[in-house]
Protein backbone atom coordinates (compact mmCIF):
# COMPACT_ATOMS: atom_id res chain seq x y z
CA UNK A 1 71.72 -70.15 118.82
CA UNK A 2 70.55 -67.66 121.27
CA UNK A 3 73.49 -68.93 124.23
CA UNK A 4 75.89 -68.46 121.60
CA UNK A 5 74.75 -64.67 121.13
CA UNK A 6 74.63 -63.76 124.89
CA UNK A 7 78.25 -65.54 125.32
CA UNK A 8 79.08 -62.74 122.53
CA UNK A 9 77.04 -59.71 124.45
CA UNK A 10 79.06 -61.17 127.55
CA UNK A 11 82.53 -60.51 125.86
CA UNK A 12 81.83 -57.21 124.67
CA UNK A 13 80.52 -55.92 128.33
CA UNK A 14 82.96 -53.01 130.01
CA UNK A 15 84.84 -52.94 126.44
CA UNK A 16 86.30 -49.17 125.65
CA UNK A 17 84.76 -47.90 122.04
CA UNK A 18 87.28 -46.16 120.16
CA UNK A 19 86.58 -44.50 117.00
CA UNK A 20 88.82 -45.25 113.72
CA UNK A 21 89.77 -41.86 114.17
CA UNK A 22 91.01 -43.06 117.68
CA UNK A 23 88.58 -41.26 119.85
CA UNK A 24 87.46 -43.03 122.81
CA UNK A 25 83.50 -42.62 122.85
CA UNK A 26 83.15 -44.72 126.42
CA UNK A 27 82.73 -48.04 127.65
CA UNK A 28 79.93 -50.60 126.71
CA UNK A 29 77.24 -50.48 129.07
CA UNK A 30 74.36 -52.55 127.44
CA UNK A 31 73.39 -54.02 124.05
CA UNK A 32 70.06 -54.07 122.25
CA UNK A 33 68.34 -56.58 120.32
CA UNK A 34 66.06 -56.88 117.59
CA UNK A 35 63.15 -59.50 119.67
CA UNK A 36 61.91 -60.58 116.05
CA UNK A 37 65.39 -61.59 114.48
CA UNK A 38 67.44 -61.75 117.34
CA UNK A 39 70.22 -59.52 115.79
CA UNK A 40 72.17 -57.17 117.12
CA UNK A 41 70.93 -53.67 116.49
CA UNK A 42 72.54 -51.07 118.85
CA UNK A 43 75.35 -51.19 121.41
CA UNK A 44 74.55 -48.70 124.79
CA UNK A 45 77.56 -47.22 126.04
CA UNK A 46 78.27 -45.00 129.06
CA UNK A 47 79.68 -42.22 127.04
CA UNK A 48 83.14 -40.83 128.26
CA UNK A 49 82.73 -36.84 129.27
CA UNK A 50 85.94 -35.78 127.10
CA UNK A 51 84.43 -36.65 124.17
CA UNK A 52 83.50 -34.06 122.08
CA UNK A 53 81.66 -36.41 119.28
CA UNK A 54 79.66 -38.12 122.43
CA UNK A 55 77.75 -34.48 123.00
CA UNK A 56 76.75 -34.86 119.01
CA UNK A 57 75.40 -38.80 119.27
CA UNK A 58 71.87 -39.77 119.63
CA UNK A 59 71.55 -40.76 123.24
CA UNK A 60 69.09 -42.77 125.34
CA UNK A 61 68.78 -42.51 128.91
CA UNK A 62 72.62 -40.82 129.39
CA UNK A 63 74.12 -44.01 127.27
CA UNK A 64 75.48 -43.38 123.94
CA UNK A 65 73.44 -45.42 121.31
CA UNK A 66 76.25 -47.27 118.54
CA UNK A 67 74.69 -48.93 115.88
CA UNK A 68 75.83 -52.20 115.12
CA UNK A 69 76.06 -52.00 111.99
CA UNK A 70 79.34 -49.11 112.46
CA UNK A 71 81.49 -52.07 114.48
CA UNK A 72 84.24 -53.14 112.28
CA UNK A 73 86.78 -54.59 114.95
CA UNK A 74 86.53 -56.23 118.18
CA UNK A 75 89.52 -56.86 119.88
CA UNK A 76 90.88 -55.44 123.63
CA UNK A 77 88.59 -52.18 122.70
CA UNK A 78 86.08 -52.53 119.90
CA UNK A 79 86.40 -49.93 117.10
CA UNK A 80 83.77 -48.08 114.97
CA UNK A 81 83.79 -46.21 111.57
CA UNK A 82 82.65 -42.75 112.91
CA UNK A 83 81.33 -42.24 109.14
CA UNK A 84 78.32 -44.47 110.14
CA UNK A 85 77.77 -43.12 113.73
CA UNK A 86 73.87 -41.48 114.13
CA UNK A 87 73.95 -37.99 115.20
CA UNK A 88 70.97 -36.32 117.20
């Protein structure tokens, strides 16, 4: 199980998050696990400047923090319902 899951954090590396709004919020830097479970809990991205919704996002160490949870598409750019984005 766990190969299977970094195969999947390999494919979403570099990938451009756009809102389903169509904002672009950046580029997928890193991706956080739960150590317990093992699920996914938070994607890290490296936030693009233009953004105006980036400056409102909780943030850790300059990277955007995404909750998992607020994917709903994966595809050439992965897409996220804005609705369940976590403000600062």
């Amino acid at each position: 199980m766990p190969a299977r899951k970094f195969a999947i954090a390999r494919q979403l590396g570099g990938k451009r998050i756009i809102t389903n709004k169509g904002e672009e919020l950046g580029r997928i830097s890193d991706i956080q696990f739960d150590e317990s479970t093992g699920e996914l809990v938070y994607i890290l991205v490296d936030p693009n400047p233009e953004s105006k919704l980036v400056q409102k996002l909780r943030k850790e160490d300059d990277l955007v923090v995404i909750p998992y949870k607020s994917l709903f598409a994966v595809g050439d750019v992965v897409v996220v319902d804005e609705s369940l984005l976590e403000e600062d």
